[in-house]
Protein backbone atom coordinates (compact mmCIF):
# COMPACT_ATOMS: atom_id res chain seq x y z
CA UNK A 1 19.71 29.31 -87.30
CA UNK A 2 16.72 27.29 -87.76
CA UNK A 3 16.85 24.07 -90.26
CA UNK A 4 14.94 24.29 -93.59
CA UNK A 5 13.78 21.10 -95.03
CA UNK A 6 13.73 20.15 -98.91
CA UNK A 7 10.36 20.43 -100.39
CA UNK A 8 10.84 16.59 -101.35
CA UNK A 9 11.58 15.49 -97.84
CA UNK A 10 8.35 18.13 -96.35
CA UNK A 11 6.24 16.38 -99.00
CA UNK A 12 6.89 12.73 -97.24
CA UNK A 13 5.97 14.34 -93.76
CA UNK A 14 3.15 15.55 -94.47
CA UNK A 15 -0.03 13.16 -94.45
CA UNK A 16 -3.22 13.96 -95.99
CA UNK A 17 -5.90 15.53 -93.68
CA UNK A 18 -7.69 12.24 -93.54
CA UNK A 19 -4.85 10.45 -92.31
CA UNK A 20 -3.35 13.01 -89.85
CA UNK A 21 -6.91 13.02 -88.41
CA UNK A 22 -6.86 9.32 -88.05
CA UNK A 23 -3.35 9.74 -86.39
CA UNK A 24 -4.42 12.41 -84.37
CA UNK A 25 -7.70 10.53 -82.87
CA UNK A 26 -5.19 7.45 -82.11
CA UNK A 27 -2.81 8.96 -80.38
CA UNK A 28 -5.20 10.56 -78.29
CA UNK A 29 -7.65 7.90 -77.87
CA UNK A 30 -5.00 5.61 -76.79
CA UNK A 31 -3.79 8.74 -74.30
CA UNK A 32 -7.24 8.34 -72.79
CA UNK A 33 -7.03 4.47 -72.32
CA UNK A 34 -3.87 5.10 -70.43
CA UNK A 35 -5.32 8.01 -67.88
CA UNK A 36 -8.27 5.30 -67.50
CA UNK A 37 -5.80 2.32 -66.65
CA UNK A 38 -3.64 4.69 -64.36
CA UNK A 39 -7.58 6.16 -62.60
CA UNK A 40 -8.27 2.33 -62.23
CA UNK A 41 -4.83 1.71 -60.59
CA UNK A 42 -5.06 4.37 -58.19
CA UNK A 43 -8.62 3.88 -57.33
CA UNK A 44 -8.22 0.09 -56.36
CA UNK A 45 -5.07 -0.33 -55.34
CA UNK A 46 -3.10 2.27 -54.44
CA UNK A 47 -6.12 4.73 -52.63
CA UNK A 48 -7.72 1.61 -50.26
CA UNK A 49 -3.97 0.85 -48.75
CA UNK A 50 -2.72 4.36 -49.19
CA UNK A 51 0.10 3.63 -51.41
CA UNK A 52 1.64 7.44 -52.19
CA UNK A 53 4.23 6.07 -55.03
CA UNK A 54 5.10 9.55 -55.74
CA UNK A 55 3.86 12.32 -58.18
CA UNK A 56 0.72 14.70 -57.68
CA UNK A 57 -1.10 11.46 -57.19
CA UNK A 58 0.48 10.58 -54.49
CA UNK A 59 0.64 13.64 -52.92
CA UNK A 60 -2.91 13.70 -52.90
CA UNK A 61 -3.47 10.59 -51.23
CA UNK A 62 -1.22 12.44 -47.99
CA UNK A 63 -3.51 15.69 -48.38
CA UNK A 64 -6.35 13.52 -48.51
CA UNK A 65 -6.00 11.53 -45.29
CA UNK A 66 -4.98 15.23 -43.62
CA UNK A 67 -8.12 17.12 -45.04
CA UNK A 68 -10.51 14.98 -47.00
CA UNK A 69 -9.91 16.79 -49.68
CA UNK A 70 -11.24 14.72 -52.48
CA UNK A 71 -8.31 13.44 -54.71
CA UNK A 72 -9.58 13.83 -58.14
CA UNK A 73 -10.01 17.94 -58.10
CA UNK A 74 -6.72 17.92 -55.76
CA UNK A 75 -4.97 16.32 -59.08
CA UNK A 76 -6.61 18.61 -61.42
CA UNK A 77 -6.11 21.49 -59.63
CA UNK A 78 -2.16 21.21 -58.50
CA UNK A 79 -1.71 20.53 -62.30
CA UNK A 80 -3.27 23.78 -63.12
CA UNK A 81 -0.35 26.20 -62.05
CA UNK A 82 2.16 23.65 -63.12
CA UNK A 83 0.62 23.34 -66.79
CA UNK A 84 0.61 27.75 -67.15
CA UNK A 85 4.52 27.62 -66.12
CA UNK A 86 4.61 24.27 -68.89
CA UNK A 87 2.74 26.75 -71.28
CA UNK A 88 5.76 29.51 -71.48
CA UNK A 89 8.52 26.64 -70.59
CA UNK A 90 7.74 23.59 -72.64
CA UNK A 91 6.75 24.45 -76.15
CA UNK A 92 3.30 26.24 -75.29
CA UNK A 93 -0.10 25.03 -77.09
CA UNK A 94 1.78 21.72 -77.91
CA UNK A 95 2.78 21.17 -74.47
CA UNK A 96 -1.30 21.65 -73.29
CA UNK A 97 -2.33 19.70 -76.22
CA UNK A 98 -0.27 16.74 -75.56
CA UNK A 99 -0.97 16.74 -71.80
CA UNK A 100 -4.53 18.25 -70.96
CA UNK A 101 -5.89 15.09 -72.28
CA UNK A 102 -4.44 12.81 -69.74
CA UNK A 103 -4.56 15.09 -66.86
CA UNK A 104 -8.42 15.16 -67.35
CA UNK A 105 -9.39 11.83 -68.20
CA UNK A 106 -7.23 10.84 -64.67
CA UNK A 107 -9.17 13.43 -62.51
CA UNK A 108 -12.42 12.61 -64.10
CA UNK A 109 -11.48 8.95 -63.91
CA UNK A 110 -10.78 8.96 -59.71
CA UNK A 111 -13.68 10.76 -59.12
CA UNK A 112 -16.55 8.02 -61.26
CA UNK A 113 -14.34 5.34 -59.90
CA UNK A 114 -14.51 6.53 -56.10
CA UNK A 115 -17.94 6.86 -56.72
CA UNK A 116 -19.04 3.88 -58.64
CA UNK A 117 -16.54 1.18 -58.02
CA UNK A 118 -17.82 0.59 -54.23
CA UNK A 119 -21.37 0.15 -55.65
CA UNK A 120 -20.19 -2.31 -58.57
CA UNK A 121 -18.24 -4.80 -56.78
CA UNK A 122 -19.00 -7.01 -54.54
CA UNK A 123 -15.73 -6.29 -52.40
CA UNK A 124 -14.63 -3.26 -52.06
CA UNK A 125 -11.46 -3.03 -51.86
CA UNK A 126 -10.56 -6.19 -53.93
CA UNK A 127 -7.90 -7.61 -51.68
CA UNK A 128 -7.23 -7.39 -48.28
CA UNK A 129 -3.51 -8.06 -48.84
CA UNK A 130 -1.58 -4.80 -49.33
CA UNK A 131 1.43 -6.23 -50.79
CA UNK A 132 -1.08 -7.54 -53.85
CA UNK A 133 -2.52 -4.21 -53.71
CA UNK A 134 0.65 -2.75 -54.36
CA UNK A 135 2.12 -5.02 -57.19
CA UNK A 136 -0.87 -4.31 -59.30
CA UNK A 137 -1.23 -0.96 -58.85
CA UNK A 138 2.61 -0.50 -60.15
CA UNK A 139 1.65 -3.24 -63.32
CA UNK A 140 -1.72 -1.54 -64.39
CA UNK A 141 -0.25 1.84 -63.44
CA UNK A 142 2.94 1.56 -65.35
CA UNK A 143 1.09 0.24 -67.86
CA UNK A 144 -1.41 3.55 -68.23
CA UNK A 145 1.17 5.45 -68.03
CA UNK A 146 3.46 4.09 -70.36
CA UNK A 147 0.14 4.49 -72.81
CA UNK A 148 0.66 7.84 -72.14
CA UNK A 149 4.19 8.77 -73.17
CA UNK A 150 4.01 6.37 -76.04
CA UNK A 151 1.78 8.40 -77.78
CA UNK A 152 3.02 12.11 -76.83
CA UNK A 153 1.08 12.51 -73.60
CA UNK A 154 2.12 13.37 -69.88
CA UNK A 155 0.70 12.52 -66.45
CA UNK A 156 1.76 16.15 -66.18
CA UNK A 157 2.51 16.85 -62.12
CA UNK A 158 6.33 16.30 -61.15
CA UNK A 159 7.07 15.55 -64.68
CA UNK A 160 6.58 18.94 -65.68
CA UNK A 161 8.83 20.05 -63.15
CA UNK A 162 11.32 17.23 -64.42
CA UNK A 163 11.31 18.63 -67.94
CA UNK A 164 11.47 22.27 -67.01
CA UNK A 165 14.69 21.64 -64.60
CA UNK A 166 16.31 19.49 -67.28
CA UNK A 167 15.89 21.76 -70.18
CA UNK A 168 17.29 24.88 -68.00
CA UNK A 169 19.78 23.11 -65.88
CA UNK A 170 20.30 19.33 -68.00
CA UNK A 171 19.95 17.37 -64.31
CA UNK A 172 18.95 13.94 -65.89
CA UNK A 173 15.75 13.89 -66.28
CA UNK A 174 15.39 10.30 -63.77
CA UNK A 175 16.83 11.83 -61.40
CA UNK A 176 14.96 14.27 -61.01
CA UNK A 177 11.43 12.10 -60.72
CA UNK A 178 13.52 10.07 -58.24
CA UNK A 179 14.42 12.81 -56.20
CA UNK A 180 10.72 14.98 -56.18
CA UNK A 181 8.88 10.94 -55.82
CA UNK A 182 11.41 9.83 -53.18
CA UNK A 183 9.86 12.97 -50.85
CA UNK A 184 6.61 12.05 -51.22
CA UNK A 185 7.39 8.58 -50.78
CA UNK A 186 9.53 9.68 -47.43
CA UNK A 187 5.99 11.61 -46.31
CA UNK A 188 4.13 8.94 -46.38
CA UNK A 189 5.88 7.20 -44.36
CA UNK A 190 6.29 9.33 -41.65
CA UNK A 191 2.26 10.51 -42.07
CA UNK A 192 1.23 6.49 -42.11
CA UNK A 193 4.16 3.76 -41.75
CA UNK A 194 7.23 2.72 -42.79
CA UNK A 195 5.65 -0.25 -44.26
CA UNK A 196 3.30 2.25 -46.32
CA UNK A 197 6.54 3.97 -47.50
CA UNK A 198 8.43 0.34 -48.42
CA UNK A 199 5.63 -0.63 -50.96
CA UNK A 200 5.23 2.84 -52.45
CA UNK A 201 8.78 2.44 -53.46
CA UNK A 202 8.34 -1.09 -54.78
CA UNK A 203 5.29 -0.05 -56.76
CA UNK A 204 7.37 3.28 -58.25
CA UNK A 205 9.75 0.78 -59.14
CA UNK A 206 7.03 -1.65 -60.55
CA UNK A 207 5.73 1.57 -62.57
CA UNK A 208 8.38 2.55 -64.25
CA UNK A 209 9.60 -1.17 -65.26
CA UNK A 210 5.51 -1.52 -66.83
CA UNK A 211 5.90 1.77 -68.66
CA UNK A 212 9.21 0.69 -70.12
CA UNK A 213 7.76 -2.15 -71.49
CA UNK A 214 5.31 -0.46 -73.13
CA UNK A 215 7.17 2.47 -74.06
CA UNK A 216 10.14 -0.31 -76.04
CA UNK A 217 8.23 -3.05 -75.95
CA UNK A 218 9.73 -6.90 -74.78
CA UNK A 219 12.87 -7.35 -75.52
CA UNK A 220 12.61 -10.01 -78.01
CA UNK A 221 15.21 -9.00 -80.19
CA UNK A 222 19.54 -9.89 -79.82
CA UNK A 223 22.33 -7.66 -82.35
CA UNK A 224 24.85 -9.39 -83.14
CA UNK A 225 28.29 -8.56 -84.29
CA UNK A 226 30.77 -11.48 -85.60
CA UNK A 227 34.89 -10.88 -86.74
CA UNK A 228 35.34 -13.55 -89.16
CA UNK A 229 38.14 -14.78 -91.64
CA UNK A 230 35.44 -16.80 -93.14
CA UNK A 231 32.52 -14.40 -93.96
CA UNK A 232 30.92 -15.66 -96.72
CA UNK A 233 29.84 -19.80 -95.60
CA UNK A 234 28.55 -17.64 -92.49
CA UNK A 235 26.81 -15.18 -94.26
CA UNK A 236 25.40 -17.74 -96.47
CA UNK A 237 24.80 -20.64 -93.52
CA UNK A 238 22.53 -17.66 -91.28
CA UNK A 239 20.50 -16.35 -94.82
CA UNK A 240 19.28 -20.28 -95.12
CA UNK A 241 19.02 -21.33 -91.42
CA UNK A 242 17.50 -17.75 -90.04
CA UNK A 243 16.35 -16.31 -92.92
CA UNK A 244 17.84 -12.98 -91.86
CA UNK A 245 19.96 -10.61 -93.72
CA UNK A 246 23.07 -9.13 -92.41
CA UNK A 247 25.70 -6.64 -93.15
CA UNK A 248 29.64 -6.81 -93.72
CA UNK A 249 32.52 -5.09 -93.72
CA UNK A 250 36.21 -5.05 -93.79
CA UNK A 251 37.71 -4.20 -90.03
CA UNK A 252 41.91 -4.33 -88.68
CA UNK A 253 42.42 -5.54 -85.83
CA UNK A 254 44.16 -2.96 -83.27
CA UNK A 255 46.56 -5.31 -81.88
CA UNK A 256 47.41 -8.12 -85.12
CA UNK A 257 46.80 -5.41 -88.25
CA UNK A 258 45.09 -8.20 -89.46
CA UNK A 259 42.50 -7.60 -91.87
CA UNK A 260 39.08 -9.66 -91.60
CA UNK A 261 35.16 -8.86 -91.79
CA UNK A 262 32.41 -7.61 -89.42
CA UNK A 263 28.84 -8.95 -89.95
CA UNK A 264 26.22 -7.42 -88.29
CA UNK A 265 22.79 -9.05 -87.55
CA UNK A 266 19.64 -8.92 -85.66
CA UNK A 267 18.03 -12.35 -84.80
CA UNK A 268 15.33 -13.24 -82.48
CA UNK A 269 16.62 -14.34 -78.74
CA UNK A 270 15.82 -18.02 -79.42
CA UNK A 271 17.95 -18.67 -82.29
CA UNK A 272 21.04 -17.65 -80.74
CA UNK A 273 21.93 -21.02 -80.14
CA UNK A 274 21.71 -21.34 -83.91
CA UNK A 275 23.68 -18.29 -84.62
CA UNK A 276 26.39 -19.93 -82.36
CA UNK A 277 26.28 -23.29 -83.58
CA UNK A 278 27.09 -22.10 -87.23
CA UNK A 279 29.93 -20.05 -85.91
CA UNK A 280 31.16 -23.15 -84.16
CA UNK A 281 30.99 -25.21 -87.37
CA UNK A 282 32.38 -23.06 -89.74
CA UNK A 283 34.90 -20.42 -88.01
CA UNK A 284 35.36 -21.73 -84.20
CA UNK A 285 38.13 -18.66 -83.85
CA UNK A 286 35.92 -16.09 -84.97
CA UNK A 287 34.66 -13.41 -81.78
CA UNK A 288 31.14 -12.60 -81.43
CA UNK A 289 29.32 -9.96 -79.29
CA UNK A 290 25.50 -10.42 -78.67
CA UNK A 291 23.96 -7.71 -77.26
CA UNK A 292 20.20 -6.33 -76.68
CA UNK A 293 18.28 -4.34 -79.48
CA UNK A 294 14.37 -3.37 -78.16
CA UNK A 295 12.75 -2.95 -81.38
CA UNK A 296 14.03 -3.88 -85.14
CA UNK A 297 12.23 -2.76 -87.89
CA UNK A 298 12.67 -2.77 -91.55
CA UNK A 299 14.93 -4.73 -93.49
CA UNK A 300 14.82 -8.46 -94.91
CA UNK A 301 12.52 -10.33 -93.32
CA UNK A 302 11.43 -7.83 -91.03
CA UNK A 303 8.35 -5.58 -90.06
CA UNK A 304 8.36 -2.21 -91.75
CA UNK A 305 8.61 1.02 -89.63
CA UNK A 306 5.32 1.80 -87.90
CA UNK A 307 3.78 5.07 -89.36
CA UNK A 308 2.25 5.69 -86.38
């Protein structure tokens, strides 16, 4: 049975036409700058030392060397039968919408880079050292391409196939680009070296680490949780020192039935040490967990959500 939503919540949703355009041309401008940074990548890096990480992309590279089969139209035109089964799979017109994009800028974007690049720099390729070669192309790949699935976009290729086979069959989803990458990757190296096939799997490693960053951002950000018999001095010792708000409540203990309070905070990573020096002061028995939290927002003190 499908969900309705209240009028009153449909009414926040929705944006005016001027602003859903201006979301709109973002999200897809910034989709563009990503296929560009991943072209770029492939182009000088990962093309020059043959560096199949993977993917369509990397396929290519192997069909290239084989055939000379350019590596641009090879990308657009694998992605072709993969995007028609997307089409009835994934969601139709909003599947193409959200991926077309990308896929066209990155085949457009091989092909003026192959072509132009050589002319434009003095040395072609830029380093002779294929270890560099590969580092890079995983940073400014990984950074393209987490462009790309920040803002609703796909690099299309074996990620289509990932989707489909976890929305039929739920096999995870990582797992599944590990598995289709790692037999590209295994290819390579049997169609160039083993040494080929070692740095395309530190620069699929280096690309998805880069597209995780962009995707959550730098992890900036600690949560804390403190058990307390003394919660308000803390509460009111963090509020002056951090200027952060937190949250309480009244928790048992499993073991001692003893009643005492949870407060729950977020604080930047370098004022930890604060955090635990108050604790120390006021309530040295008192058990604290820190863990990670990748983005915070809203709150005292704190950015409001991006609209976005």
């Amino acid at each position: 049975m499908p969900i309705r939503l209240p009028e009153k919540i449909k009414r926040r949703l929705t944006l005016k036409p001027g602003f859903m355009l201006l979301r709109l041309g973002w999200q897809q401008l910034m989709i563009a700058l990503g296929a560009v940074l991943s072209a770029l990548a492939y182009v000088v890096f990962q093309l020059p030392y043959n560096i199949a990480a993977g993917g369509v992309s990397g396929l290519g590279i192997i069909v290239n060397h084989w055939t000379g089969f350019p590596v641009g139209p090879f990308f657009l035109l694998v992605n072709i039968p993969l995007f028609v089964l997307g089409y009835f799979q994934l969601g139709r017109w909003r599947f193409i919408w959200s991926s077309s994009l990308a896929v066209l800028v990155f085949s457009l974007g091989t092909d003026l880079f192959l072509r132009y690049l050589p002319v434009w720099l003095e040395t072609y390729p830029v380093t002779s050292e294929p270890l560099l070669a590969c580092v890079y192309a995983g940073i400014l790949f990984g950074l393209g391409s987490g462009l790309i699935y920040r803002y609703g976009g796909t690099v299309g290729g074996t990620s289509i196939l990932a989707r489909i086979i976890y929305n039929k069959t739920g096999f995870p989803l990582s797992q599944s680009f590990l598995f289709t990458d790692l037999i590209i990757i295994a290819l390579a190296a049997v169609v160039f070296s083993v040494e080929t096939g070692l740095l395309a799997v530190l620069t699929l490693i280096l690309v998805g680490l880069f597209s995780d960053f962009v995707l959550e951002g730098p992890s900036q950000m600690r949560t804390l949780m403190i058990i307390t018999e003394k919660p308000e001095p803390i509460c009111d010792a963090i509020m002056y020192e951090l200027q952060r708000g937190l949250t309480h409540w009244e928790v048992t203990g499993g073991y001692s039935q003893k009643k005492r309070t949870m407060l729950y905070l977020t604080a930047l990573r370098s004022r930890i040490y604060d955090v635990k020096y108050i604790i120390a002061r006021i309530d040295p028995e008192a058990f604290m967990v820190v863990g990670v939290s990748q983005q915070t927002w809203g709150g005292y003190n704190a950015p409001k959500i991006d609209r976005r």
